[in-house]
PDB file of N, CA and C in Angstrom:
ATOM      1  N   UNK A   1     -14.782 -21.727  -5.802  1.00  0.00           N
ATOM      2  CA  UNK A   1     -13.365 -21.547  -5.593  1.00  0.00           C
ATOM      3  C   UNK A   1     -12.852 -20.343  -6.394  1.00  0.00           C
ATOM      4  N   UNK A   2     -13.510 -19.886  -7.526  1.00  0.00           N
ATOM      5  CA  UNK A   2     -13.278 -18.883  -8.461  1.00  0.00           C
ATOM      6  C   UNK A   2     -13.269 -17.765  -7.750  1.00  0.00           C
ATOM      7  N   UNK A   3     -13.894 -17.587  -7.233  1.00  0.00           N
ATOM      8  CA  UNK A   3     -14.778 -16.402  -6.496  1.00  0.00           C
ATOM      9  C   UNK A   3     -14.070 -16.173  -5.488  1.00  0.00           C
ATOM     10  N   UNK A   4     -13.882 -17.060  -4.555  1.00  0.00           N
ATOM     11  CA  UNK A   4     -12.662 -17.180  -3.471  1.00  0.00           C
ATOM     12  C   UNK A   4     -11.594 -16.139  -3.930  1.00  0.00           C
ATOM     13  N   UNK A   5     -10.838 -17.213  -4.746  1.00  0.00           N
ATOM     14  CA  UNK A   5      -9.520 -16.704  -5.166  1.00  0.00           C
ATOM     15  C   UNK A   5      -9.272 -15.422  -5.886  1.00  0.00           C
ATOM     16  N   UNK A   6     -10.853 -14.927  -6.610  1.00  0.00           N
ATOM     17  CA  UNK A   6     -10.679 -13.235  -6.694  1.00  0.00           C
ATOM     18  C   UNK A   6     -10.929 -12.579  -5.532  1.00  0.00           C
ATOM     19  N   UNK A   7     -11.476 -12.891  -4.697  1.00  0.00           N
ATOM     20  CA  UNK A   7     -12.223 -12.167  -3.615  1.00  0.00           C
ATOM     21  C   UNK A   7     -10.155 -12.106  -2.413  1.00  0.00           C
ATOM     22  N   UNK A   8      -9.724 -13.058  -2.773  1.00  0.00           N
ATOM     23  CA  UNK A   8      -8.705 -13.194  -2.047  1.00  0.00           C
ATOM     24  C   UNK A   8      -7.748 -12.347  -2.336  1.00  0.00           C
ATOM     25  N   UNK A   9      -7.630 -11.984  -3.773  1.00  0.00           N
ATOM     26  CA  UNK A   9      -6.409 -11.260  -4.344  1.00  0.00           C
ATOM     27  C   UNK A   9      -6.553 -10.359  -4.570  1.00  0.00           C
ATOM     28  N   UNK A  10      -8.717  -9.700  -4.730  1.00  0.00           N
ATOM     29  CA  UNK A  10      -8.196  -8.337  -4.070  1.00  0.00           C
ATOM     30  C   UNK A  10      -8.470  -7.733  -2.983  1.00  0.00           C
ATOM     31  N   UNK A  11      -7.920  -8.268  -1.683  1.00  0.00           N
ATOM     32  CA  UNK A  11      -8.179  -7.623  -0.905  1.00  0.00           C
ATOM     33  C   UNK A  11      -6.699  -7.758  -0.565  1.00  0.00           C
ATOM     34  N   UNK A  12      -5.753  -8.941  -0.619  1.00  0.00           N
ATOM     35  CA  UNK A  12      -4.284  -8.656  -0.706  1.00  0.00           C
ATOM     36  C   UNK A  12      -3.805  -8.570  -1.758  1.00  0.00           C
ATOM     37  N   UNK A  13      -4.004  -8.544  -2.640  1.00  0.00           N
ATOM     38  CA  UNK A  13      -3.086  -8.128  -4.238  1.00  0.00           C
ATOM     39  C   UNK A  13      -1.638  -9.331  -4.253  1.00  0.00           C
ATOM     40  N   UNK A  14      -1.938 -10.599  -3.519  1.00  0.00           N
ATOM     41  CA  UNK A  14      -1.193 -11.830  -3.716  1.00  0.00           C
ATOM     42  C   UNK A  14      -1.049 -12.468  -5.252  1.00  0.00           C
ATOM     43  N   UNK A  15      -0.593 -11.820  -6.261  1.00  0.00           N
ATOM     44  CA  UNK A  15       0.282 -12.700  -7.069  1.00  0.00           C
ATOM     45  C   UNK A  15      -0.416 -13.704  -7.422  1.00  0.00           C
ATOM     46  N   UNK A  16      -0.098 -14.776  -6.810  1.00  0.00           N
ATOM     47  CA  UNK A  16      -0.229 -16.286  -6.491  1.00  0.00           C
ATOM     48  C   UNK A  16      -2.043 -16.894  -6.674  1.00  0.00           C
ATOM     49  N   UNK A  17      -2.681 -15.657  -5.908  1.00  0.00           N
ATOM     50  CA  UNK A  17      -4.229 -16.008  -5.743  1.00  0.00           C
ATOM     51  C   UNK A  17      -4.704 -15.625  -7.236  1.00  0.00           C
ATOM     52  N   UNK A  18      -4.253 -14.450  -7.836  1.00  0.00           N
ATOM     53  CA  UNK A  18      -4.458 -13.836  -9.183  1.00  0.00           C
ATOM     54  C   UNK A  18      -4.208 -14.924 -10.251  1.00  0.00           C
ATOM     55  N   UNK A  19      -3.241 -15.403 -10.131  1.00  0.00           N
ATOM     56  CA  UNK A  19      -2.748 -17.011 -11.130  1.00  0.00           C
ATOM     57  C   UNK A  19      -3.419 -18.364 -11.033  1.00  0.00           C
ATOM     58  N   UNK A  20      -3.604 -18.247  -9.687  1.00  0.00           N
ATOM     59  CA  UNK A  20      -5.206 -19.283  -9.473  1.00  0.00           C
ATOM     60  C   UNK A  20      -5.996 -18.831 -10.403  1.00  0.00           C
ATOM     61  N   UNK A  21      -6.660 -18.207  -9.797  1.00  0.00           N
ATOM     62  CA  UNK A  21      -7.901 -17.702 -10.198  1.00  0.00           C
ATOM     63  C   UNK A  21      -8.129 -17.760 -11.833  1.00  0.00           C
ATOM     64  N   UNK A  22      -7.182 -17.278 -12.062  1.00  0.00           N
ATOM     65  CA  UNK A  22      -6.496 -17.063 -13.970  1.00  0.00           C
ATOM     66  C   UNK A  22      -6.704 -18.882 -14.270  1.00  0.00           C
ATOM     67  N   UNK A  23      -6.312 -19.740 -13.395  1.00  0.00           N
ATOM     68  CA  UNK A  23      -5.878 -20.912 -13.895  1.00  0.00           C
ATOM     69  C   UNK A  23      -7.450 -21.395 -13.727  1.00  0.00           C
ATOM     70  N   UNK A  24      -8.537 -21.534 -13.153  1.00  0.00           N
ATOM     71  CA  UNK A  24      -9.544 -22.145 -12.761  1.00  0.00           C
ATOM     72  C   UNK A  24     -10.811 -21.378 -13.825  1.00  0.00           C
ATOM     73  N   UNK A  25     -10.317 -20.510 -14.208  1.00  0.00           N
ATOM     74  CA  UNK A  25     -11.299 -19.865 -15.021  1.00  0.00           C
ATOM     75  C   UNK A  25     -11.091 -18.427 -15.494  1.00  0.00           C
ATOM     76  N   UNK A  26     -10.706 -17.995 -14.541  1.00  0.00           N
ATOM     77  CA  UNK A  26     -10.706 -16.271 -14.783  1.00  0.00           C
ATOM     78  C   UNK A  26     -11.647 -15.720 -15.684  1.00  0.00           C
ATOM     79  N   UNK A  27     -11.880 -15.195 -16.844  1.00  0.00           N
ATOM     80  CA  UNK A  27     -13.597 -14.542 -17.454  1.00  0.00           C
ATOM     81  C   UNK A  27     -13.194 -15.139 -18.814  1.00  0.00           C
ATOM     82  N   UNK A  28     -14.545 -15.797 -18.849  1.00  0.00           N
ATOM     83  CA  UNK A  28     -14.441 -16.580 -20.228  1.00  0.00           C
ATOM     84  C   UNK A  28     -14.815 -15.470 -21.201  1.00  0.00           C
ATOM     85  N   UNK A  29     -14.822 -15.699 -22.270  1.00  0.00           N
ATOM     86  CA  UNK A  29     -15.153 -15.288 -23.231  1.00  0.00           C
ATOM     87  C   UNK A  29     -16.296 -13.981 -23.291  1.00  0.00           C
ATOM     88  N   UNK A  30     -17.516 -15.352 -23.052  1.00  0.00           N
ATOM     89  CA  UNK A  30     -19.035 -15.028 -22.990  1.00  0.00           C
ATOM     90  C   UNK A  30     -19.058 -13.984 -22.250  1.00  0.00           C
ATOM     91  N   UNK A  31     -18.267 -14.210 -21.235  1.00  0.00           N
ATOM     92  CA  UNK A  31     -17.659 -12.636 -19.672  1.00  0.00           C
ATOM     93  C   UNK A  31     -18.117 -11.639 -20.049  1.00  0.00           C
ATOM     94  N   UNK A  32     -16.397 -11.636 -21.243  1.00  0.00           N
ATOM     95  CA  UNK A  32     -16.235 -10.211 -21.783  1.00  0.00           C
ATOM     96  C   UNK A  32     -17.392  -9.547 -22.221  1.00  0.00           C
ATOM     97  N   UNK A  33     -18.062 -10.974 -23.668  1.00  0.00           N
ATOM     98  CA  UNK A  33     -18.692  -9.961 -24.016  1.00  0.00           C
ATOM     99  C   UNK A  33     -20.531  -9.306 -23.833  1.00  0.00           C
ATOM    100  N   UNK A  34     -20.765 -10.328 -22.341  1.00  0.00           N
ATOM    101  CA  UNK A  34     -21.610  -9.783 -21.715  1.00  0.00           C
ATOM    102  C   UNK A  34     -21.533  -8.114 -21.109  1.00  0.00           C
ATOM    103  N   UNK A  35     -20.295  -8.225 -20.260  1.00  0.00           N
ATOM    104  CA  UNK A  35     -19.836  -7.135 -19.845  1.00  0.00           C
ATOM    105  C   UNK A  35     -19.829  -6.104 -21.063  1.00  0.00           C
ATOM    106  N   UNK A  36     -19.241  -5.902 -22.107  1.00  0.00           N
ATOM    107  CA  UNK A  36     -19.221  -4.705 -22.882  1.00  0.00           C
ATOM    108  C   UNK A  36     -20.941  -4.504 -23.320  1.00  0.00           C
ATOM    109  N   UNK A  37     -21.626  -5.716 -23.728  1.00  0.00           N
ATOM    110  CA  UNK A  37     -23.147  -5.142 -24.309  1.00  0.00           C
ATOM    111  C   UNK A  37     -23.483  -4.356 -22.391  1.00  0.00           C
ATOM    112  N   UNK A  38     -23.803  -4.922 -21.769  1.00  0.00           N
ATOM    113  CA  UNK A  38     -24.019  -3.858 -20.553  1.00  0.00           C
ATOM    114  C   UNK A  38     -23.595  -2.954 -20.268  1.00  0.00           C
ATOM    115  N   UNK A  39     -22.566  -2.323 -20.240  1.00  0.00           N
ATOM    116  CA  UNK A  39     -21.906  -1.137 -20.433  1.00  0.00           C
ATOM    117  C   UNK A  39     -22.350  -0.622 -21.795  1.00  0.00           C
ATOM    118  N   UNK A  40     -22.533  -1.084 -22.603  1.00  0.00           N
ATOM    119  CA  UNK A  40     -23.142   0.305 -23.844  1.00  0.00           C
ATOM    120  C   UNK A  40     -24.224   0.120 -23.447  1.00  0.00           C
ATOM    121  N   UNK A  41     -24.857  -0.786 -22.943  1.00  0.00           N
ATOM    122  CA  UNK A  41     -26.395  -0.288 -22.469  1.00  0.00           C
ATOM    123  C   UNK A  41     -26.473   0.475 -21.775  1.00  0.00           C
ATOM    124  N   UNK A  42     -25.816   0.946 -20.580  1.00  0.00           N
ATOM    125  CA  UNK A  42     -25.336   1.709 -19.442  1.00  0.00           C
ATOM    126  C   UNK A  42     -25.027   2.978 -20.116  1.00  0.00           C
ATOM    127  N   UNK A  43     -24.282   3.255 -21.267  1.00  0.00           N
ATOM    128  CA  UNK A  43     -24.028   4.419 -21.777  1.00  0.00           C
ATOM    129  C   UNK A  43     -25.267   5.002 -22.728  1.00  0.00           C
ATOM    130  N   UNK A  44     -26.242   4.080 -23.263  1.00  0.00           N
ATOM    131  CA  UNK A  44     -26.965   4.645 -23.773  1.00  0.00           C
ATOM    132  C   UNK A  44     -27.988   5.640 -23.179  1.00  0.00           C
ATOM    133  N   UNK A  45     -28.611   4.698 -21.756  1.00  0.00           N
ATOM    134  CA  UNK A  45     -29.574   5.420 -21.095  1.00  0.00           C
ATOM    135  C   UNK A  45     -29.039   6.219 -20.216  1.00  0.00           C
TER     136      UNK A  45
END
Protein backbone atom coordinates (compact mmCIF):
# COMPACT_ATOMS: atom_id res chain seq x y z
CA UNK A 1 0.00 0.00 0.00
CA UNK A 2 3.17 2.20 0.65
CA UNK A 3 4.31 1.92 -2.65
CA UNK A 4 0.89 2.49 -4.13
CA UNK A 5 0.37 5.66 -2.50
CA UNK A 6 3.93 7.00 -3.61
CA UNK A 7 3.63 5.65 -6.94
CA UNK A 8 0.12 7.54 -6.87
CA UNK A 9 1.28 10.98 -5.80
CA UNK A 10 3.82 11.10 -8.11
CA UNK A 11 2.38 10.78 -10.99
CA UNK A 12 -0.55 13.28 -9.79
CA UNK A 13 1.14 15.34 -7.13
CA UNK A 14 -2.38 14.69 -4.96
CA UNK A 15 -1.76 16.16 -1.54
CA UNK A 16 -3.88 13.64 0.06
CA UNK A 17 -1.89 10.42 -1.46
CA UNK A 18 1.51 12.22 -0.12
CA UNK A 19 -0.16 12.28 3.62
CA UNK A 20 -1.05 8.68 3.22
CA UNK A 21 1.82 7.56 2.32
CA UNK A 22 3.60 9.90 5.14
CA UNK A 23 0.98 8.25 7.51
CA UNK A 24 1.68 4.37 6.66
CA UNK A 25 5.32 4.75 6.72
CA UNK A 26 6.92 7.16 4.50
CA UNK A 27 11.13 6.41 4.99
CA UNK A 28 12.05 5.24 8.20
CA UNK A 29 14.96 6.08 9.63
CA UNK A 30 17.17 3.06 8.54
CA UNK A 31 15.84 4.72 4.79
CA UNK A 32 17.67 7.69 5.26
CA UNK A 33 20.51 6.37 6.37
CA UNK A 34 20.93 3.60 3.92
CA UNK A 35 20.36 6.06 1.22
CA UNK A 36 23.19 8.59 2.24
CA UNK A 37 26.01 5.54 2.87
CA UNK A 38 25.04 4.69 -0.99
CA UNK A 39 25.35 7.86 -2.31
CA UNK A 40 28.88 8.45 -0.76
CA UNK A 41 29.58 5.20 -2.09
CA UNK A 42 28.37 6.46 -5.44
CA UNK A 43 30.56 9.54 -5.00
CA UNK A 44 33.53 7.77 -4.14
CA UNK A 45 33.89 5.50 -7.19
Amino acid sequence: MRDFSWKYFAITGDVDAYLFYKEVGGNSEEENVAADELAAVEEAE
